[in-house]
Protein backbone atom coordinates (compact mmCIF):
# COMPACT_ATOMS: atom_id res chain seq x y z
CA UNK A 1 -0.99 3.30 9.54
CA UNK A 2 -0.81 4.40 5.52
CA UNK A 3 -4.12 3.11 3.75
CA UNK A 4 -4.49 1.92 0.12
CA UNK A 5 -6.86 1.59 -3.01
CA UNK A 6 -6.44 -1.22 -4.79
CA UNK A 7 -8.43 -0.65 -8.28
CA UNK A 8 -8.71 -2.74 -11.30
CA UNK A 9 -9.85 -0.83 -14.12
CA UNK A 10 -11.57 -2.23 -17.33
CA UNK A 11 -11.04 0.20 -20.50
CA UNK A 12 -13.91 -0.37 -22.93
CA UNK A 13 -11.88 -1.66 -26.12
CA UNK A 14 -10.52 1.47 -28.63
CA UNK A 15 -11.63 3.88 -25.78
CA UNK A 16 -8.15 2.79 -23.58
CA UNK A 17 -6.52 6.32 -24.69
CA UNK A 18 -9.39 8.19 -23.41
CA UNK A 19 -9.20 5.99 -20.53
CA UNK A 20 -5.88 6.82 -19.52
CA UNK A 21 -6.35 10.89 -20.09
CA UNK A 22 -9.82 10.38 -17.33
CA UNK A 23 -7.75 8.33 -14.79
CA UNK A 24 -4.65 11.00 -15.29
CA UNK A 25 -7.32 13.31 -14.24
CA UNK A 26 -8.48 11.61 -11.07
CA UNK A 27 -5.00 11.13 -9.91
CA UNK A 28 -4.16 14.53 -10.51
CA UNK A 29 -7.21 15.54 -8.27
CA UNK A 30 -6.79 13.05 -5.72
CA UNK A 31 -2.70 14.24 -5.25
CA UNK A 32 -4.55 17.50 -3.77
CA UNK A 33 -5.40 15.83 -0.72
CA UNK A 34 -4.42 16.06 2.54
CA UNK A 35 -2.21 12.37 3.16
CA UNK A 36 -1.73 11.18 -0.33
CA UNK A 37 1.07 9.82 -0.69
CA UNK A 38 0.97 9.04 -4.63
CA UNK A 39 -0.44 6.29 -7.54
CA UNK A 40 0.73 4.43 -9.64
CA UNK A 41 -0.94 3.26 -12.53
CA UNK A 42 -0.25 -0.26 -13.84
CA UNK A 43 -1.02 -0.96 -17.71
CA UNK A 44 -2.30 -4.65 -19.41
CA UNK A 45 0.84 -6.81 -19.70
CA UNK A 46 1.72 -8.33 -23.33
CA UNK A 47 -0.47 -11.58 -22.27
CA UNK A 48 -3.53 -10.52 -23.90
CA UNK A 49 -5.00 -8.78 -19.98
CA UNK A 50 -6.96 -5.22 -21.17
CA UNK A 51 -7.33 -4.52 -17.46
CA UNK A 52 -5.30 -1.94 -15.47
CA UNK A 53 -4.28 -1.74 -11.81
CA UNK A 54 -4.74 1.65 -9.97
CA UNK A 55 -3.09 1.66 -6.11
CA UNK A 56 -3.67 5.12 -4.84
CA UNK A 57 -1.86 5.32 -1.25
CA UNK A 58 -2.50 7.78 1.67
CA UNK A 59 -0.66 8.14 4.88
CA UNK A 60 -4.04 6.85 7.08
CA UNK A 61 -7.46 5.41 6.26
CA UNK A 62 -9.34 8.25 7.55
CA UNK A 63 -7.50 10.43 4.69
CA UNK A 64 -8.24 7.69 2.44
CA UNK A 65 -11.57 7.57 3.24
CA UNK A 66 -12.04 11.23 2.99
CA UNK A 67 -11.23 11.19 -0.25
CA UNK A 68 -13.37 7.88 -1.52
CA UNK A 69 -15.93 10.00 -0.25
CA UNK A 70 -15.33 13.10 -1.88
CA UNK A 71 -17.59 14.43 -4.19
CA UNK A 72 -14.23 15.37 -6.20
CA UNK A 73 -13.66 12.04 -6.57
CA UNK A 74 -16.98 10.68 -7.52
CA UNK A 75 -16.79 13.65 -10.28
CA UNK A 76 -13.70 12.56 -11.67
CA UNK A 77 -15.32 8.64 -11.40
CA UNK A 78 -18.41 9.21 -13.58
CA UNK A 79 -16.12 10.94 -15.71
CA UNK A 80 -14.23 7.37 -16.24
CA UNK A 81 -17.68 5.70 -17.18
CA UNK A 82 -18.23 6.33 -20.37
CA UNK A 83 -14.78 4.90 -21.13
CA UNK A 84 -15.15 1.68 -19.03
CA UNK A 85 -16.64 -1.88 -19.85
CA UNK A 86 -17.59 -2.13 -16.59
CA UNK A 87 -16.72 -0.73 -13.41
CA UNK A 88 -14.00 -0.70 -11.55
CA UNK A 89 -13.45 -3.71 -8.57
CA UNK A 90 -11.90 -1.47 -5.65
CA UNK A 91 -10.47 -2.72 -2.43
CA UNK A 92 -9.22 -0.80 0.63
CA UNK A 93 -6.43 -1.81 2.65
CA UNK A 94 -5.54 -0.42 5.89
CA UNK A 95 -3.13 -1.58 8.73
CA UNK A 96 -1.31 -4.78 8.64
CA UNK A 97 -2.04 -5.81 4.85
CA UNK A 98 -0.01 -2.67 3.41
CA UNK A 99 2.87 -4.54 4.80
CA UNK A 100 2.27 -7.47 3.17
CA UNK A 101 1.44 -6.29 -1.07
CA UNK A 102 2.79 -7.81 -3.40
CA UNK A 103 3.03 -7.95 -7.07
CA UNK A 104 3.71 -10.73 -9.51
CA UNK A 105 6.37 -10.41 -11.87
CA UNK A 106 3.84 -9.50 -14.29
CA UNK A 107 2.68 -6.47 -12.33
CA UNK A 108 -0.87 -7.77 -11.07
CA UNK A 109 -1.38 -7.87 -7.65
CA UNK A 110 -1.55 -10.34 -4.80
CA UNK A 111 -4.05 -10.42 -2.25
CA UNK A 112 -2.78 -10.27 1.47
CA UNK A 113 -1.78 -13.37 3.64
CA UNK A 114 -4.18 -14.68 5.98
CA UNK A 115 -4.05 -12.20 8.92
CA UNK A 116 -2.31 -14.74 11.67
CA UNK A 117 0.33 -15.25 8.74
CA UNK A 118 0.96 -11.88 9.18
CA UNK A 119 0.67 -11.47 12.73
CA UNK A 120 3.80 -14.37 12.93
CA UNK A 121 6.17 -12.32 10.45
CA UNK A 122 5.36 -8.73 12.11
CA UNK A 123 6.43 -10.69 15.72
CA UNK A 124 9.47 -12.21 14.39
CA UNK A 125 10.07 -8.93 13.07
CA UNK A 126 9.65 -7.05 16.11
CA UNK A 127 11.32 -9.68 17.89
CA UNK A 128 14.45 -9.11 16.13
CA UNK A 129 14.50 -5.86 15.90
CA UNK A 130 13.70 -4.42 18.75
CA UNK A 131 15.46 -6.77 21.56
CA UNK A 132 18.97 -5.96 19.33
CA UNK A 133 18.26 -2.16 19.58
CA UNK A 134 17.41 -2.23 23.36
CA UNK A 135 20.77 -4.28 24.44
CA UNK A 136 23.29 -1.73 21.73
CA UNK A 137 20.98 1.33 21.56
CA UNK A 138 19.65 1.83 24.94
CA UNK A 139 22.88 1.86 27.18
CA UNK A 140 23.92 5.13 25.23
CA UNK A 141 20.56 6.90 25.99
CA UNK A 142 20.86 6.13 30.11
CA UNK A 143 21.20 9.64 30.50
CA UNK A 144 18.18 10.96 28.79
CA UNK A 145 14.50 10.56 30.30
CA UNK A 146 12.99 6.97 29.43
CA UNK A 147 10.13 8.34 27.34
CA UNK A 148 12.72 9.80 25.14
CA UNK A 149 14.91 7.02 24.37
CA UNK A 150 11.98 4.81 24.18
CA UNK A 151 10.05 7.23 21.70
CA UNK A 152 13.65 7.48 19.88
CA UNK A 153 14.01 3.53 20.12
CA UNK A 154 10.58 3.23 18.87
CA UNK A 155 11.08 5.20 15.91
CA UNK A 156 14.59 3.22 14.81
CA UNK A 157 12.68 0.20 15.08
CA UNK A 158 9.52 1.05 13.10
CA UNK A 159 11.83 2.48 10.18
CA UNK A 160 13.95 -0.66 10.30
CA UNK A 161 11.08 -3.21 10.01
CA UNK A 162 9.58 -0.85 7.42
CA UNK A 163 12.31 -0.90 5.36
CA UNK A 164 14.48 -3.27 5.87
CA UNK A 165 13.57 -5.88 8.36
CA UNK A 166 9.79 -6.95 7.28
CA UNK A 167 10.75 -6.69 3.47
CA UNK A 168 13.57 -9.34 3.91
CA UNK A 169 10.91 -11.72 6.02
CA UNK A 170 8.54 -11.16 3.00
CA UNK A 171 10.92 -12.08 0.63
CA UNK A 172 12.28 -15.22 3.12
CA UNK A 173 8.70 -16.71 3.48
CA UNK A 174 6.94 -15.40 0.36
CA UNK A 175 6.51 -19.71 -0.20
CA UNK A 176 4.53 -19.65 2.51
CA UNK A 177 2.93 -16.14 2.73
CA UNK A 178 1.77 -16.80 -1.32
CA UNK A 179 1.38 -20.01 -2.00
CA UNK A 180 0.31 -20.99 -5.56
C-alpha cells in the first residue's frame, strides 16, 4: 500500500524565497530513498493563504517511515526552521485514505472520508470489477494453473480500480464522501 506526507508549511513573511530553496533541498534528499515515489509542492493561492502544502509519497509506510526517521531528513528539517513561522503540521497516510485525497479547486487539501465511507466505495468497487473480469477474463485462462490466472486476474483488477474504477466512484459520490 503507497504511504503519504501530508505537510503544511508556514514561510515566515519575506523569508518565503529562502523557504522554497530549504524545502527544494529536502525533496531533493528525500527522492534518494528507497520507495519514493515523488512531491509535489503546492504554493499560497491568490486568496491572501501564506501557507504551502508539501505531499511527499512513497510506495509503502515502512519506506515512508524510514525516511521520517532519517537523520537526513531531520537535517534538511532544522534547516527549514529558521525560515518558518512555525512548524510544519504533518500527517501520514497509509492504506485506504491514499485512495480517497482530494484537493479543492484551490489546491488545499481534504481530509479523508470516514473509514466505513470508504470501506462502501472500495466494495462497490471491487464488486464491479472483479465479478466482470472473472465471467470475460477467466474462461480464456482455463488452461493455465489457477494461481496464475488468479494472480493475473488480481493484478487487472487492482490496476483498474486504481485507475479507473475507484477514481470514477470518487468523483460519483464526492457529495457524500466531502460534504461541506
Amino acid at each position: 500500500m503507497p504511504a503519504t506526507i501530508l505537510a503544511t508549511a508556514y514561510p515566515a513573511a519575506g523569508k518565503e524565497h529562502q523557504w522554497e530553496q530549504a524545502i527544494g533541498e529536502l525533496i531533493r534528499t528525500s527522492l534518494s530513498f528507497p520507495g519514493n515515489l515523488g512531491a509535489l509542492v503546492l504554493k499560497p493561492n491568490q486568496t491572501g493563504d501564506r501557507y504551502y502544502r508539501v505531499i511527499t509519497k512513497f510506495d509503502s509506510a515502512e519506506n515512508m517511515q524510514r525516511w521520517h526517521d532519517s537523520d537526513e531528513r531531520r537535517v534538511r528539517v532544522e534547516a527549514l526552521r529558521p525560515f518558518e513561522s512555525r512548524p510544519a503540521d504533518i500527517h501520514h497516510l497509509t492504506g485506504l485514505e491514499t485512495w480517497f485525497e482530494s484537493t479543492t479547486a484551490e489546491g488545499l487539501a481534504v481530509s479523508a472520508p470516514p473509514k466505513y465511507k470508504m470501506a462502501i466505495i472500495v466494495w462497490i468497487a471491487v464488486y464491479a470489477t472483479v465479478l466482470p473480469l472473472i465471467a470475460y477474463l477467466k474462461p480464456w485462462f482455463g488452461a493455465l494453473p489457477s494461481w496464475f490466472s488468479s494472480a493475473v486476474l488480481a493484478a487487472i483488477s487492482v490496476a483498474m480500480m486504481t485507475w479507473v474504477v475507484l477514481p470514477a466512484l470518487t468523483w460519483v459520490f464526492k457529495r457524500w464522501l466531502y460534504p461541506k
